[in-house]
N, C-alpha and C. Protein backbone atom coordinates (compact mmCIF):
# COMPACT_ATOMS: atom_id res chain seq x y z
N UNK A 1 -16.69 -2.33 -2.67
CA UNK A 1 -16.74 -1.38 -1.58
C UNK A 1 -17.09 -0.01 -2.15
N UNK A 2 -18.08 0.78 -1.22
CA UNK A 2 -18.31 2.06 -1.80
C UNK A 2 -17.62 3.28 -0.78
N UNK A 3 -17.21 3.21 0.12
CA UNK A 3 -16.24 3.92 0.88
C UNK A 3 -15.41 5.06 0.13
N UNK A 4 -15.50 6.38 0.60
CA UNK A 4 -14.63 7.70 -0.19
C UNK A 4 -13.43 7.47 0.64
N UNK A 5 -12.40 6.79 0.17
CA UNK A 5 -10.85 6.51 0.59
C UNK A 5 -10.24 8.34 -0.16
N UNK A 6 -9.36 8.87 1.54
CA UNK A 6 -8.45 10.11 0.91
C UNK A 6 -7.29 9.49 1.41
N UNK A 7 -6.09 9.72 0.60
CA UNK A 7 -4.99 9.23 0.78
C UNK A 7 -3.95 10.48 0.77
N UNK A 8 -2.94 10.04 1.68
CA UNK A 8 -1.82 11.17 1.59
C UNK A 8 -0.71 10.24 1.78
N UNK A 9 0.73 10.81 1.00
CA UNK A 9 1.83 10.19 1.23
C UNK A 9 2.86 11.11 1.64
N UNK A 10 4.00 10.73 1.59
CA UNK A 10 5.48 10.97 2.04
C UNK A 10 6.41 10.11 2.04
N UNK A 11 7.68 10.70 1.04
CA UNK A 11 8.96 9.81 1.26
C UNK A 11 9.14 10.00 2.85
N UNK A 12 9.78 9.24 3.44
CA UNK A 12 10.38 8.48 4.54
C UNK A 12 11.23 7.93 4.88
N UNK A 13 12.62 8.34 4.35
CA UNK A 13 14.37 7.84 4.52
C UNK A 13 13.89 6.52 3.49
N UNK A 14 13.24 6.65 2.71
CA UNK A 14 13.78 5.94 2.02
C UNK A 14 12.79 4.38 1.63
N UNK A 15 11.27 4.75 2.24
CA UNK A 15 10.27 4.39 2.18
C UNK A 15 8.95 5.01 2.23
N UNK A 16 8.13 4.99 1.19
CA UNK A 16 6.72 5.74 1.25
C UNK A 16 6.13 5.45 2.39
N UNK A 17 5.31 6.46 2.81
CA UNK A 17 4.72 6.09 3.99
C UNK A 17 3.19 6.57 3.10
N UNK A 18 1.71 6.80 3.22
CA UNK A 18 0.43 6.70 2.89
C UNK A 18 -0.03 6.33 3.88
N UNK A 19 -1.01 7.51 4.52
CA UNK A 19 -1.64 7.26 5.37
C UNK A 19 -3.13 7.65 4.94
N UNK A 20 -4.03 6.79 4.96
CA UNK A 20 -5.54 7.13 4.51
C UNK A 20 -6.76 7.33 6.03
N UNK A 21 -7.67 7.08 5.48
CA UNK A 21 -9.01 8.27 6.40
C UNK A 21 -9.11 6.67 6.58
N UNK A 22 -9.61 5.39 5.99
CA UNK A 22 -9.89 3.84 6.74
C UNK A 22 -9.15 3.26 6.47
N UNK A 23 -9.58 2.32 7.19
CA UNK A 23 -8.80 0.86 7.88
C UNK A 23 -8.49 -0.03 6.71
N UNK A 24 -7.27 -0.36 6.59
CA UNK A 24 -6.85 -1.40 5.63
C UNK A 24 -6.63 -2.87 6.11
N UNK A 25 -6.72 -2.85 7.50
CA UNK A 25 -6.23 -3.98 8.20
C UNK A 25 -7.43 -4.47 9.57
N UNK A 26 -7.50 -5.08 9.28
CA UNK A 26 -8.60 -5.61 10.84
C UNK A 26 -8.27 -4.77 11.94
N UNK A 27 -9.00 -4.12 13.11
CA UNK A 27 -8.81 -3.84 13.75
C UNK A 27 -7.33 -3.93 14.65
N UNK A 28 -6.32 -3.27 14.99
CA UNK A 28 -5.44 -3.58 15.85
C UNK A 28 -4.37 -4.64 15.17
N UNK A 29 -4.82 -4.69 13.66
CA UNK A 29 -3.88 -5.97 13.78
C UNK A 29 -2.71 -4.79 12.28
N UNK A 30 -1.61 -5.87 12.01
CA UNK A 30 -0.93 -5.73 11.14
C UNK A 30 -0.68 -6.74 10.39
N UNK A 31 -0.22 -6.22 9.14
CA UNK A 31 0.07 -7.14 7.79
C UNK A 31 1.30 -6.69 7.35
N UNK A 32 2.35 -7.73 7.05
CA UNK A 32 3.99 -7.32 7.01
C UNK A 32 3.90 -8.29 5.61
N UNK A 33 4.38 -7.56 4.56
CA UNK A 33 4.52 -8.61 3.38
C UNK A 33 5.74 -7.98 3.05
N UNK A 34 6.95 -9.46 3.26
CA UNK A 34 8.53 -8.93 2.85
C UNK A 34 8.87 -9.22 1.11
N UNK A 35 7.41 -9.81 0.73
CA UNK A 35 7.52 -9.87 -1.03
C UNK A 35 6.37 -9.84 -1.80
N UNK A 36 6.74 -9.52 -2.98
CA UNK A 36 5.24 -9.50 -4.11
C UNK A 36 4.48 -10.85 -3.76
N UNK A 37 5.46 -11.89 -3.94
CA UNK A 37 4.95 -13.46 -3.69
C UNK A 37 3.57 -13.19 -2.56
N UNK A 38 4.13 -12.70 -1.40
CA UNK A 38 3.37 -12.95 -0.17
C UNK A 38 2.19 -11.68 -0.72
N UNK A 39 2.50 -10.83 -0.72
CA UNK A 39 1.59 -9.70 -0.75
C UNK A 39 0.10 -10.36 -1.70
N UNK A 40 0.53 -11.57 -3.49
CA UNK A 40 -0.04 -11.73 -3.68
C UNK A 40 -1.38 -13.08 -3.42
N UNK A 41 -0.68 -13.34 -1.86
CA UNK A 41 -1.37 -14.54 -1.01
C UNK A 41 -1.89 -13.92 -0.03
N UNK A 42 -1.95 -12.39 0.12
CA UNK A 42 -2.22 -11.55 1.67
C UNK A 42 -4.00 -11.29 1.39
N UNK A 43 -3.98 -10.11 1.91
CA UNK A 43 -5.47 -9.63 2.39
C UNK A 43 -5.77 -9.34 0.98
N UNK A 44 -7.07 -8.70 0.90
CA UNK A 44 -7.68 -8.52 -0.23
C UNK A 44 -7.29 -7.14 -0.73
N UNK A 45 -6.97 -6.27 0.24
CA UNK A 45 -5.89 -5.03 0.31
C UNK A 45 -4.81 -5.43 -0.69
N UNK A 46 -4.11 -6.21 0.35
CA UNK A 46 -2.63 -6.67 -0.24
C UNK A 46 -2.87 -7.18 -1.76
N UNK A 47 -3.45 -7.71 -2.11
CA UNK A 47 -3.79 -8.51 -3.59
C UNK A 47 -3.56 -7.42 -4.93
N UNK A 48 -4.57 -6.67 -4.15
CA UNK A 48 -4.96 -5.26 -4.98
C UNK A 48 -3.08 -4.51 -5.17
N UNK A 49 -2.88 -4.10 -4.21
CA UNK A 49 -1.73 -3.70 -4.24
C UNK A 49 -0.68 -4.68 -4.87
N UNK A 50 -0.68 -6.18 -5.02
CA UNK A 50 0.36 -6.72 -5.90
C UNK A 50 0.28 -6.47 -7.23
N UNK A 51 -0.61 -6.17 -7.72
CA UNK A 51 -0.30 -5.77 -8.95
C UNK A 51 0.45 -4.38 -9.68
N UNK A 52 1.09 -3.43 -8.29
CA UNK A 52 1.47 -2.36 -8.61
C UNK A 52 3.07 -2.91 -9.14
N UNK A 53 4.02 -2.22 -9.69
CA UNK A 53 5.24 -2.31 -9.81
C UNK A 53 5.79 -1.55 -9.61
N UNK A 54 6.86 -2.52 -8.40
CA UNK A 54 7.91 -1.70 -8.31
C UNK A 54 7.70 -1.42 -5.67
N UNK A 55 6.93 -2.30 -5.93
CA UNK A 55 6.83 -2.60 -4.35
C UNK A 55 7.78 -3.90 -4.31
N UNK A 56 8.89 -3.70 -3.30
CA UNK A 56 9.99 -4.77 -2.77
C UNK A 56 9.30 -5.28 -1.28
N UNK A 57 8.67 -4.46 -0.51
CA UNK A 57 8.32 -4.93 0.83
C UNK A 57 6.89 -3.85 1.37
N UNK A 58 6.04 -4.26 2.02
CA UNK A 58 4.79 -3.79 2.38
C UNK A 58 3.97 -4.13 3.82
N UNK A 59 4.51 -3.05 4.61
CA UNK A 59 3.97 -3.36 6.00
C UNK A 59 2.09 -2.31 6.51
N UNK A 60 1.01 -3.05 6.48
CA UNK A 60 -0.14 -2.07 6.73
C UNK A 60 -0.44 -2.19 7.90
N UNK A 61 -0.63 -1.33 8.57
CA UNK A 61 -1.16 -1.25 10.10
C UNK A 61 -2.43 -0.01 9.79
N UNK A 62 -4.03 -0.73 10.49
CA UNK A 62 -4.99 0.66 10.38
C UNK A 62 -5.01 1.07 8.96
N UNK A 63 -5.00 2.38 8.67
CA UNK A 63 -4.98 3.78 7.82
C UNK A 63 -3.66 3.45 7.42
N UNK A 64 -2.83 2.80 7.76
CA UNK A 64 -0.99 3.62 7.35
C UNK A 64 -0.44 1.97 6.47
N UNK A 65 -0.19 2.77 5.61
CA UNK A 65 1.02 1.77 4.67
C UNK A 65 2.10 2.36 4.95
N UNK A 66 3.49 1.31 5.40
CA UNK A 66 4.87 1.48 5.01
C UNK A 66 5.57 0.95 3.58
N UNK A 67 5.68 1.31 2.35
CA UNK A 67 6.45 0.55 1.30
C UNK A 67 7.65 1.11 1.24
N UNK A 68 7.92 -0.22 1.17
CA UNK A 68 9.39 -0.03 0.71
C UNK A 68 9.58 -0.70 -0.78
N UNK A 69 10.02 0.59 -1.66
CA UNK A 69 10.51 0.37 -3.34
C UNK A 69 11.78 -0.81 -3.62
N UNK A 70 11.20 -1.35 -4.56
CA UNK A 70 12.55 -1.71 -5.32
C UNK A 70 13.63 -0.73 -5.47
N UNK A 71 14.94 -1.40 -5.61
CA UNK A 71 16.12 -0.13 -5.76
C UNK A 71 15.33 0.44 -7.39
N UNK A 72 15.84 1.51 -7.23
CA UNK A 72 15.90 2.18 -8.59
C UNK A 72 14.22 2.35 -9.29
N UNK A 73 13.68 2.27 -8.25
CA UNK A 73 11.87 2.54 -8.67
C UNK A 73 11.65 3.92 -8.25
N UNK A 74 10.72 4.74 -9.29
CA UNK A 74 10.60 5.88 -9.63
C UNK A 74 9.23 6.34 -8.66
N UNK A 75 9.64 6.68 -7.65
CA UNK A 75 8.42 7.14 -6.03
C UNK A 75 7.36 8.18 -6.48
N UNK A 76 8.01 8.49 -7.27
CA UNK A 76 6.26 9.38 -8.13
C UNK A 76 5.60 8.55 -8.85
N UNK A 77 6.00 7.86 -9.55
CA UNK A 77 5.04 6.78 -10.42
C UNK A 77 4.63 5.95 -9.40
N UNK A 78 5.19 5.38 -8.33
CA UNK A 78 4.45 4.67 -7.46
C UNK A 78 3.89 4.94 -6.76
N UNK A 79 3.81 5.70 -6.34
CA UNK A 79 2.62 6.68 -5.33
C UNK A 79 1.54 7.22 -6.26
N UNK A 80 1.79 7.20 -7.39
CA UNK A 80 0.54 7.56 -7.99
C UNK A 80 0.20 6.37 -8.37
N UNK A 81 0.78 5.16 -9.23
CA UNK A 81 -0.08 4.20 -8.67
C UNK A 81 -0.17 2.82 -7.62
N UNK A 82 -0.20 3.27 -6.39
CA UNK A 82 -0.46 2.77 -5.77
C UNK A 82 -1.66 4.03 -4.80
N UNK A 83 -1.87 4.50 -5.39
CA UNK A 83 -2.68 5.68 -4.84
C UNK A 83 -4.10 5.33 -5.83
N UNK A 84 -4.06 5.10 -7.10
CA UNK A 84 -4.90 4.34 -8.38
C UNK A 84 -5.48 3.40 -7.49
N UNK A 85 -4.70 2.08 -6.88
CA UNK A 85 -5.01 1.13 -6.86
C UNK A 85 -6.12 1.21 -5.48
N UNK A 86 -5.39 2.18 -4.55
CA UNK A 86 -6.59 1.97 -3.40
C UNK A 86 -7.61 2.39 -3.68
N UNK A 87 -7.82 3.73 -4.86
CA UNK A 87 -8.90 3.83 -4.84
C UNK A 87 -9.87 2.98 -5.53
N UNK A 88 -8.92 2.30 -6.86
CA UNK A 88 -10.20 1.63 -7.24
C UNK A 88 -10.37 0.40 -6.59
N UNK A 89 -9.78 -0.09 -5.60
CA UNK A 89 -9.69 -0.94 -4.90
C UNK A 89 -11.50 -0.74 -3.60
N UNK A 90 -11.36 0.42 -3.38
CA UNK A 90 -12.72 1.17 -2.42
C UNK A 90 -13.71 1.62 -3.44
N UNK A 91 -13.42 1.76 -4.74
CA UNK A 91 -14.97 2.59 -5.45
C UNK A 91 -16.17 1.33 -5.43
């Protein structure tokens, strides 16, 4: 994909939220992955994103990711990479 993906995040009681400029998900639809397992059987999105560490649960709707961290995972290292991964996921 050659698409210029901009991404922005925010903690969220206790889950990142990332909301980007395109679509991660088919039109209208959503993708709920309650584990790495699933995430690494999901969309081609989701795949990309299993290889980050330190994601416990991953809901995408549109533009917007909800993650939710493992306990005790460090939300700056994961937002930066999981911020890595979309992009090289779109270059």
């Amino acid at each position: 994909m050659s698409e210029y993906i901009e991404i922005e995040s925010e903690l969220d009681d206790g889950a990142i939220v990332f909301t980007t400029n395109l679509s991660l998900t088919a039109k209208g639809q959503e993708e709920a992955y309650a584990t790495v397992e699933a995430l690494e059987e999901g969309s081609p999105v989701a795949q990309a994103l299993s290889l980050v560490p330190g994601i416990a649960a991953l809901t995408m709707r549109g533009g917007q990711i909800i993650l939710t961290p493992v306990p005790d995972a460090d939300d700056h290292a994961l937002v930066a990479d999981v911020t890595a991964a979309l992009k090289e996921f779109f270059l």
